[in-house]
C-alpha atoms as a PDB file:
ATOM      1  CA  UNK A   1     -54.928  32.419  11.690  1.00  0.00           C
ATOM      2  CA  UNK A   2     -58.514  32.596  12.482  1.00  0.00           C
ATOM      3  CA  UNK A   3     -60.289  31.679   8.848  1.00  0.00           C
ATOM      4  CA  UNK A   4     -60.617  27.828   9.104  1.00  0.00           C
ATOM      5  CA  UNK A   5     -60.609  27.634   5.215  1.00  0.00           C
ATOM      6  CA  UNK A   6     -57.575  29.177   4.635  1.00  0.00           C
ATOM      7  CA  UNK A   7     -55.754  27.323   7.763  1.00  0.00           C
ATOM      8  CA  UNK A   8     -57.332  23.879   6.134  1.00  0.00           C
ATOM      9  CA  UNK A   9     -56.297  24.834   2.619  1.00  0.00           C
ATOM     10  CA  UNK A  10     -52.872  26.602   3.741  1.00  0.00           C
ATOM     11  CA  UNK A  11     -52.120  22.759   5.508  1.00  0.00           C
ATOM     12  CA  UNK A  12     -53.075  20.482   2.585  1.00  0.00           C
ATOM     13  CA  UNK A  13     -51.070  23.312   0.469  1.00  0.00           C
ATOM     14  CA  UNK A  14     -47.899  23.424   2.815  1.00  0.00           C
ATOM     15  CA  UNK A  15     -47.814  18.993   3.275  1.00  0.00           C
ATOM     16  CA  UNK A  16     -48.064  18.372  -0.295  1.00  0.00           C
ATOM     17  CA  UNK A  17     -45.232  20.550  -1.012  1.00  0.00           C
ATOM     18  CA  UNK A  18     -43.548  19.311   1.751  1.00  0.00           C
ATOM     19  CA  UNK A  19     -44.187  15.758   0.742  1.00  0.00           C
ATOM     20  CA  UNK A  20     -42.905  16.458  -2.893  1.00  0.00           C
ATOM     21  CA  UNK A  21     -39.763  17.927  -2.644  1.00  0.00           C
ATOM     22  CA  UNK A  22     -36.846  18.769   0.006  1.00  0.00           C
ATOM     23  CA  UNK A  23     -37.266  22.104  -1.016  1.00  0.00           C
ATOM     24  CA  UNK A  24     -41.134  21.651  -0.653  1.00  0.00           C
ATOM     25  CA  UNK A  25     -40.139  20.712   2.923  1.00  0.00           C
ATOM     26  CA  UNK A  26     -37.583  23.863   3.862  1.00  0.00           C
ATOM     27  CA  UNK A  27     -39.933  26.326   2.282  1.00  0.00           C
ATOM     28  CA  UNK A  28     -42.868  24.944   4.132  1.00  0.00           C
ATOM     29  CA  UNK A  29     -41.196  24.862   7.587  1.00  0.00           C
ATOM     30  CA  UNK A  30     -39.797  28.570   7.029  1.00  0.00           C
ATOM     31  CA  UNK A  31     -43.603  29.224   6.803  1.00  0.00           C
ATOM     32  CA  UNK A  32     -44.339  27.447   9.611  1.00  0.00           C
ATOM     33  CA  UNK A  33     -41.676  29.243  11.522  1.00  0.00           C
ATOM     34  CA  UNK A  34     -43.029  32.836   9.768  1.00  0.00           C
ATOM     35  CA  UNK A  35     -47.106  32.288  10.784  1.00  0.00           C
ATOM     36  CA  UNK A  36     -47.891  30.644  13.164  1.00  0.00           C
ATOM     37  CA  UNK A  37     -47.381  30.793  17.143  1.00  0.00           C
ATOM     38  CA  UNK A  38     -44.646  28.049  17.519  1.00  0.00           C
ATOM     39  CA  UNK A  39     -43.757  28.382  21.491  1.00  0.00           C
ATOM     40  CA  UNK A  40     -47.781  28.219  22.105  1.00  0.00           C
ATOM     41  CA  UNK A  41     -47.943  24.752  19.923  1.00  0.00           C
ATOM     42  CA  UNK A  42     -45.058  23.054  21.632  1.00  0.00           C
ATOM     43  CA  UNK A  43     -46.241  24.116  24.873  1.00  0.00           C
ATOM     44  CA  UNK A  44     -50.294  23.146  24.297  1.00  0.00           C
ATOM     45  CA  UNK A  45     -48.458  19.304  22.691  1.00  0.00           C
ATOM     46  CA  UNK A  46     -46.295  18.165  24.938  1.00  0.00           C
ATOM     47  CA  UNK A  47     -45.049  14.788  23.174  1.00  0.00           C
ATOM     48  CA  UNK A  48     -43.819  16.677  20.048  1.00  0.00           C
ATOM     49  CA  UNK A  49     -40.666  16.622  21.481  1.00  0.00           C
ATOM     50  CA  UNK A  50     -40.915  12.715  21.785  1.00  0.00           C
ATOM     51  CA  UNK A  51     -42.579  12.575  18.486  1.00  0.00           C
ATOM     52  CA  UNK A  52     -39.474  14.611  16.637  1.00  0.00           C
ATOM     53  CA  UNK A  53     -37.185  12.424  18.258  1.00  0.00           C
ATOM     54  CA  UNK A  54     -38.682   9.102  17.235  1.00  0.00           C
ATOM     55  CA  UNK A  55     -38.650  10.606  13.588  1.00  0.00           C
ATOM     56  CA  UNK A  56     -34.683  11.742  13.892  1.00  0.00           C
ATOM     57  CA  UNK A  57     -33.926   8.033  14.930  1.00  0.00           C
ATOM     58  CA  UNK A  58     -35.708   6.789  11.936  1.00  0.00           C
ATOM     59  CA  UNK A  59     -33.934   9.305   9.957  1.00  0.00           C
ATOM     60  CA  UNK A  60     -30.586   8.095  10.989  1.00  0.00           C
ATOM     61  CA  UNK A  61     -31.264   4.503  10.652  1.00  0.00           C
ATOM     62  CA  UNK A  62     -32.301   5.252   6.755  1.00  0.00           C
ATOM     63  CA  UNK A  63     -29.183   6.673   6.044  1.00  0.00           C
ATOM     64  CA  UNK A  64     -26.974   4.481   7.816  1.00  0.00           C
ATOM     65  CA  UNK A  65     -28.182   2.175   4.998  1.00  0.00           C
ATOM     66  CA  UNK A  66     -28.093   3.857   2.075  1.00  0.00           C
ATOM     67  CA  UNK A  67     -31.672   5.837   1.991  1.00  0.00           C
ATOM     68  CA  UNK A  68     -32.510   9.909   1.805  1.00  0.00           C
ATOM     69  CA  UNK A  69     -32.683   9.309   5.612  1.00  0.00           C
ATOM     70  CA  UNK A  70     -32.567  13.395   5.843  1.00  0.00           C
ATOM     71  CA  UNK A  71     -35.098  14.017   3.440  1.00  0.00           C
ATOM     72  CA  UNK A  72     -37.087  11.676   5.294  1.00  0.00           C
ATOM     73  CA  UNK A  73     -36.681  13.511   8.454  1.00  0.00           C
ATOM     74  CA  UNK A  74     -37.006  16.768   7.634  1.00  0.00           C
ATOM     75  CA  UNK A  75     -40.252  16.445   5.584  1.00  0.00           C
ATOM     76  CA  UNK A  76     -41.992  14.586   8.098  1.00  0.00           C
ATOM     77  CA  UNK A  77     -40.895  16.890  10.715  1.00  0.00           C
ATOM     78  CA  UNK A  78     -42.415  19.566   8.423  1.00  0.00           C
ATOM     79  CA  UNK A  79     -45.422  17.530   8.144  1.00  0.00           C
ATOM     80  CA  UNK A  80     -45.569  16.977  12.085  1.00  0.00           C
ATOM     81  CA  UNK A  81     -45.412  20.396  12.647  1.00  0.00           C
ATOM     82  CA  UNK A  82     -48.108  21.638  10.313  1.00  0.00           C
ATOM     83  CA  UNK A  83     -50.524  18.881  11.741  1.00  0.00           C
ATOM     84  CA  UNK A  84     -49.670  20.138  15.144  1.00  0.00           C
ATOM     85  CA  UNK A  85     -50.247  23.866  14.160  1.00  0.00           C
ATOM     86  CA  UNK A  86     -53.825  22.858  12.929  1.00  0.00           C
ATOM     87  CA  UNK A  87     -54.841  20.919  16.117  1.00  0.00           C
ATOM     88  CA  UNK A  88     -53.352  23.745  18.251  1.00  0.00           C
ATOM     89  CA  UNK A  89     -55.326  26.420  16.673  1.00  0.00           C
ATOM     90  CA  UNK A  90     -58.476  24.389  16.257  1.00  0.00           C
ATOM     91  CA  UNK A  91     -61.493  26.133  17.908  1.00  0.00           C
ATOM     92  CA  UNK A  92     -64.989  24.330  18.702  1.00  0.00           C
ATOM     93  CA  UNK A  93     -67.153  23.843  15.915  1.00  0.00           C
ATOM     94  CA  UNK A  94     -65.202  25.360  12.933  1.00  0.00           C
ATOM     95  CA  UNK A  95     -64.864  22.339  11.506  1.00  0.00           C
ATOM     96  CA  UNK A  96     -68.573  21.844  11.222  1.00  0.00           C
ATOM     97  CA  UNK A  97     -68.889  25.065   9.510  1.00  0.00           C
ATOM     98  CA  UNK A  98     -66.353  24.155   7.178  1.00  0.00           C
ATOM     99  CA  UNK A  99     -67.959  21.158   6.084  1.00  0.00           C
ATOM    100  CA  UNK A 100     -70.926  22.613   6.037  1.00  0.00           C
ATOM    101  CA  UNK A 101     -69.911  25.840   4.069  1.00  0.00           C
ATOM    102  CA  UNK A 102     -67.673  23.391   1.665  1.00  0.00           C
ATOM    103  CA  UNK A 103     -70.214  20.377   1.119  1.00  0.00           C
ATOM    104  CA  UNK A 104     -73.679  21.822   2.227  1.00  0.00           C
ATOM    105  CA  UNK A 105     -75.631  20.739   5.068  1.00  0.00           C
ATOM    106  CA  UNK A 106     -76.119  16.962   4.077  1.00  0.00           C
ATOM    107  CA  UNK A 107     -73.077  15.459   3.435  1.00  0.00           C
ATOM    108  CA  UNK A 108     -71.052  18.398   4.057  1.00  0.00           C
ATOM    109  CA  UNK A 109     -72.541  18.611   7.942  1.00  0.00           C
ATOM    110  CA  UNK A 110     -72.285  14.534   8.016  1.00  0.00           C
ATOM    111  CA  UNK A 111     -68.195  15.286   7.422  1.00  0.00           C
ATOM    112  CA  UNK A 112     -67.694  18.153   9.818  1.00  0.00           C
ATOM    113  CA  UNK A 113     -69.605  16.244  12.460  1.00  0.00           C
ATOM    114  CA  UNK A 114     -67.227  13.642  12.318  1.00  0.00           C
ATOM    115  CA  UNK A 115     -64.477  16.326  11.528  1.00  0.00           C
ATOM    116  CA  UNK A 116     -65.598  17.628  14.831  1.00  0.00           C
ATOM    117  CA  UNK A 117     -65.586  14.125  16.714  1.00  0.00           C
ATOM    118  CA  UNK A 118     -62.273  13.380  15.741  1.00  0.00           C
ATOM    119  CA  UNK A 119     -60.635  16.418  17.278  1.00  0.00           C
ATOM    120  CA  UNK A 120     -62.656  16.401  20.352  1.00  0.00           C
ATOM    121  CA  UNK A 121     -61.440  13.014  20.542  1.00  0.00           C
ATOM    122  CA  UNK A 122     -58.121  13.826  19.957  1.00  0.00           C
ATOM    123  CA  UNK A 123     -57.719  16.918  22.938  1.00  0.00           C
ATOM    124  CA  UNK A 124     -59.351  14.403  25.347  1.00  0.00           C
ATOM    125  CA  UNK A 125     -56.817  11.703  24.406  1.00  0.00           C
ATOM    126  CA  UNK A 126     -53.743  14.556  25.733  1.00  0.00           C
ATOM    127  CA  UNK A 127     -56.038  14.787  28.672  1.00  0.00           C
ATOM    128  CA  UNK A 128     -56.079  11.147  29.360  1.00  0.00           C
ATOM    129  CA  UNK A 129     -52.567  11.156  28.858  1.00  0.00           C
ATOM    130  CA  UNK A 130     -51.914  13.823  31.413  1.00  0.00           C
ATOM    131  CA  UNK A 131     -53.983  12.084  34.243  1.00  0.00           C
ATOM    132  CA  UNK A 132     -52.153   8.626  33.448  1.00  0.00           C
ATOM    133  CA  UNK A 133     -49.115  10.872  34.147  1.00  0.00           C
ATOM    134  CA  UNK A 134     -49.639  12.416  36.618  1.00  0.00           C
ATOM    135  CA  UNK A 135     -51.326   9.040  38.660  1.00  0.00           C
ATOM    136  CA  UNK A 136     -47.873   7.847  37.782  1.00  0.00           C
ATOM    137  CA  UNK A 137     -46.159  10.603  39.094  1.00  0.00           C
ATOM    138  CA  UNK A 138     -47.872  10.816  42.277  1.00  0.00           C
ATOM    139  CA  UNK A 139     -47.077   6.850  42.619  1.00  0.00           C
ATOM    140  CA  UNK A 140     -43.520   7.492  41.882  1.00  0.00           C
ATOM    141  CA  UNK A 141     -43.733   4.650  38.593  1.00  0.00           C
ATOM    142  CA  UNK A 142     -41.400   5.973  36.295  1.00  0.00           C
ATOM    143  CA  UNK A 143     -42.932   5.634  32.407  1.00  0.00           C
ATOM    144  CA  UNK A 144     -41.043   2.536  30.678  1.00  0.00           C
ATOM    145  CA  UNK A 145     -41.404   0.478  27.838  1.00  0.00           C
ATOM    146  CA  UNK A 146     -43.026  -1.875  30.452  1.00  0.00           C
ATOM    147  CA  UNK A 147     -46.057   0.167  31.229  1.00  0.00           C
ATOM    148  CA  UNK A 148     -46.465   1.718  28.014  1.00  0.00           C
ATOM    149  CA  UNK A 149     -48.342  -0.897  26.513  1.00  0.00           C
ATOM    150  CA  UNK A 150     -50.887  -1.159  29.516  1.00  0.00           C
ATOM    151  CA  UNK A 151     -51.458   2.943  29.267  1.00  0.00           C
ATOM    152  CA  UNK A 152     -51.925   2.934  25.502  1.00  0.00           C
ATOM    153  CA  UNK A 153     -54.555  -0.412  25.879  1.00  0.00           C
ATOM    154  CA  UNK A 154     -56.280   1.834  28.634  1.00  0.00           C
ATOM    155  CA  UNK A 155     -56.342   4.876  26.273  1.00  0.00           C
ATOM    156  CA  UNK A 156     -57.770   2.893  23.302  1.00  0.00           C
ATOM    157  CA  UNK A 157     -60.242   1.107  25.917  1.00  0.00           C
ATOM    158  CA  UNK A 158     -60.963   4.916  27.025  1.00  0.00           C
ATOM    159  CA  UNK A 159     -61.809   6.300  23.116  1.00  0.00           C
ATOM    160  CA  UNK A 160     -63.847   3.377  22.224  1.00  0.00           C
ATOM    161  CA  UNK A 161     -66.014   3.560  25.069  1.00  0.00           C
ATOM    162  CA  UNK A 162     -66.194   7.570  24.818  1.00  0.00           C
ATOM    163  CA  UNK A 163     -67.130   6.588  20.701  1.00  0.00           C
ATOM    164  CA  UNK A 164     -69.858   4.384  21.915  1.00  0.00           C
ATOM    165  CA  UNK A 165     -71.750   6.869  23.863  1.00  0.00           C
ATOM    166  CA  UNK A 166     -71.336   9.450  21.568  1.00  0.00           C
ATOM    167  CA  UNK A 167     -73.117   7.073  18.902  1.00  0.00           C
ATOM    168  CA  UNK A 168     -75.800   5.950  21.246  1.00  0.00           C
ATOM    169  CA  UNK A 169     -76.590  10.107  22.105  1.00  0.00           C
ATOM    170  CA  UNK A 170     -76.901  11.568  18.710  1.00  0.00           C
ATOM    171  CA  UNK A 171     -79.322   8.316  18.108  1.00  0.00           C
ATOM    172  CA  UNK A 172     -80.942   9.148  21.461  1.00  0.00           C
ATOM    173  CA  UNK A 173     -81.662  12.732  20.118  1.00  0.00           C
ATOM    174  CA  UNK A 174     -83.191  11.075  16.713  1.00  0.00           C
ATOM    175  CA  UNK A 175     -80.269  12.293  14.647  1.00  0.00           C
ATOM    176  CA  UNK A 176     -80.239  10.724  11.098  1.00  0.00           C
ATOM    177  CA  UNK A 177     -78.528  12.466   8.377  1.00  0.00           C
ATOM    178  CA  UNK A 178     -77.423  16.211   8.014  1.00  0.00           C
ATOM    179  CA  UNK A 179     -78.595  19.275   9.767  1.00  0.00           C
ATOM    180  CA  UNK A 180     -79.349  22.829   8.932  1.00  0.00           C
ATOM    181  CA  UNK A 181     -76.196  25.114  10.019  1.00  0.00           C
ATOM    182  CA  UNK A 182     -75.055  28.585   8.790  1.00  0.00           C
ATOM    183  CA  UNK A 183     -71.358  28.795   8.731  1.00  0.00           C
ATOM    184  CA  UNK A 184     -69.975  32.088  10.064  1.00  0.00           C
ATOM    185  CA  UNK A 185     -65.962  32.746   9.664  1.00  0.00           C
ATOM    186  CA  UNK A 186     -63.830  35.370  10.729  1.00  0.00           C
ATOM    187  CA  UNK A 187     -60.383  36.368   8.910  1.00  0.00           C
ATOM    188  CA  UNK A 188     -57.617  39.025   9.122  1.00  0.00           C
ATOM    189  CA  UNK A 189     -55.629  40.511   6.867  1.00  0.00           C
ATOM    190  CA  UNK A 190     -52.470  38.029   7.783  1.00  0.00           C
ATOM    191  CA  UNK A 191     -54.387  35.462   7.196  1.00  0.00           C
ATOM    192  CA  UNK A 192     -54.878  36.392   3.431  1.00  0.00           C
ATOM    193  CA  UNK A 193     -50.705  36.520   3.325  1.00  0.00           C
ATOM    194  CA  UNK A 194     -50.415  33.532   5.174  1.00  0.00           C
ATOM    195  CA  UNK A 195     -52.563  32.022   2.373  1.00  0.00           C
ATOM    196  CA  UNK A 196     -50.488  33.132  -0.485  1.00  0.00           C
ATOM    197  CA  UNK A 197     -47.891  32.143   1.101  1.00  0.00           C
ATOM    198  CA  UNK A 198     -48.524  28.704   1.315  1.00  0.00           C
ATOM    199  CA  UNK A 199     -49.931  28.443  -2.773  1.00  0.00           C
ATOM    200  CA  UNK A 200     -45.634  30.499  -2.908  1.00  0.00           C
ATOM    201  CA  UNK A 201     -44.420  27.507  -0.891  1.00  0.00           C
ATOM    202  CA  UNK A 202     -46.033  24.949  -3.400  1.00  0.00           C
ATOM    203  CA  UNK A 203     -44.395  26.866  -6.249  1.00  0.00           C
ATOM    204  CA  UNK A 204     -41.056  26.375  -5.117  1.00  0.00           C
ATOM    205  CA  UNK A 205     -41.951  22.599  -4.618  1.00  0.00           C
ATOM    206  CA  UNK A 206     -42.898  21.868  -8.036  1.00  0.00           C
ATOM    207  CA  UNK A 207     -39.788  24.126  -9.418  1.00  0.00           C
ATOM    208  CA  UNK A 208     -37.526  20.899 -10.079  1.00  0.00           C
ATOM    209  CA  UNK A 209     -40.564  19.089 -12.273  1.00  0.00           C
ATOM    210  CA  UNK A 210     -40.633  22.038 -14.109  1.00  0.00           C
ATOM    211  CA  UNK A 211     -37.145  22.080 -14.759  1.00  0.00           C
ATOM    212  CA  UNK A 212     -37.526  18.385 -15.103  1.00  0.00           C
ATOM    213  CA  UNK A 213     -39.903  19.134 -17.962  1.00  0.00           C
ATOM    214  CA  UNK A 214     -38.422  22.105 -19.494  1.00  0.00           C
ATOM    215  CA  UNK A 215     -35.012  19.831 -19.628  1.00  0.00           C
ATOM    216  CA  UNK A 216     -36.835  17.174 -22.115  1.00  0.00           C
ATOM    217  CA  UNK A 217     -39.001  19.553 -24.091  1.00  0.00           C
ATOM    218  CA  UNK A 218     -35.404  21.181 -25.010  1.00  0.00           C
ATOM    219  CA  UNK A 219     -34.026  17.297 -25.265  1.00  0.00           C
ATOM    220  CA  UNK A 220     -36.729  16.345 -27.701  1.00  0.00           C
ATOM    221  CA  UNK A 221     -36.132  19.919 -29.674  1.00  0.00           C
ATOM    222  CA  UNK A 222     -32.451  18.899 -29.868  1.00  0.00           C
ATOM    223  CA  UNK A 223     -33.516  15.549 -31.587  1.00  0.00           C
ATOM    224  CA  UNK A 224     -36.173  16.601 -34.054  1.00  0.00           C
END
């Protein structure tokens, strides 16, 4: 999908439904399975594998006592997956243009910037975890709970200091508030599909409130 507005707005679409309903959840994930370039995702993140499994064994522990524990799972898998579809496809600097194009170039620049921070910081964080890998690897250390902890403080330790000097270079170059930016996007004809596909997917999410509410309106006919 190469329109950054209607990937943003298909994701916020596809979650909610996914976070309303179970059927929110399957339709959204037989979307996800339909548009977008699954093997490429879970090959560019390689802890959603990890990440899946960690939600399965919450899963099971909610049902074991007594909760929706496969609700649970498969919605957040949903939502995992959509998240991870948006990161994988994300290209340099569309997410400044969509602020930009959605909240103009004062505070709508101010939120792509950081829009734009975040997911910088977020592909350097999966590089960082790579190299602590491999220096692992190469050491023979296998990865255990044990030096978990240590990688993840060094990780943080890494982002905060990358944060820093970030800040201290967009003061350097006198940067104060907003810019002046001309957002430029480029869509295909899928992508309009993909779109109503997604506002489909909420539909069939919200079907059991409407039934909900079509049930009383006939309950409170029956009554008067």
């Amino acid at each position: 999908m190469q329109d950054v507005r209607i990937r943003i707005g298909a994701s916020a679409l596809l979650c909610y439904a996914a976070f309303l309903t179970l059927y929110g959840a399957i339709a959204a994930l037989l979307w996800w399975l339909l548009f977008t370039p699954r093997l490429r995702i879970i090959h560019r993140v390689r802890p959603v594998f990890g990440m899946i499994i960690m939600i399965g064994i919450l899963s099971v522990i909610l049902q074991a006592v007594g909760g929706s524990g496969i609700s649970y799972g498969i919605r957040m898998i949903t939502i995992l997956l959509i998240g991870l579809w948006l990161a994988a496809d994300y290209q340099h600097g569309e997410f400044l243009h969509f602020g930009v194009w959605l909240g103009g170039n004062r505070t709508g620049f101010e939120i792509g910037l950081v829009a734009e921070m975040a997911m910088q910081s977020f592909v350097t964080l999966f590089s960082d975890l790579d190299q602590i890998h491999m220096a692992l690897k190469l050491k023979g250390i296998p990865v255990t709970v044990k030096n978990i902890i240590p990688m993840a403080t060094l990780l943080i330790h890494k982002e905060l200091a990358r944060a820093k000097d970030n800040a201290e270079l967009l003061a350097v170059r006198g940067y104060h508030h907003g810019g002046t930016l001309k957002p430029v996007f480029v869509y295909e004809n899928m992508d309009i599909f993909a779109g109503l596909g997604a506002v489909l997917v909420l539909g069939i999410a919200l079907l059991p409130f409407v039934n909900f509410l079509y049930f009383d309106i006939e309950v409170f006919r029956g009554l008067l």
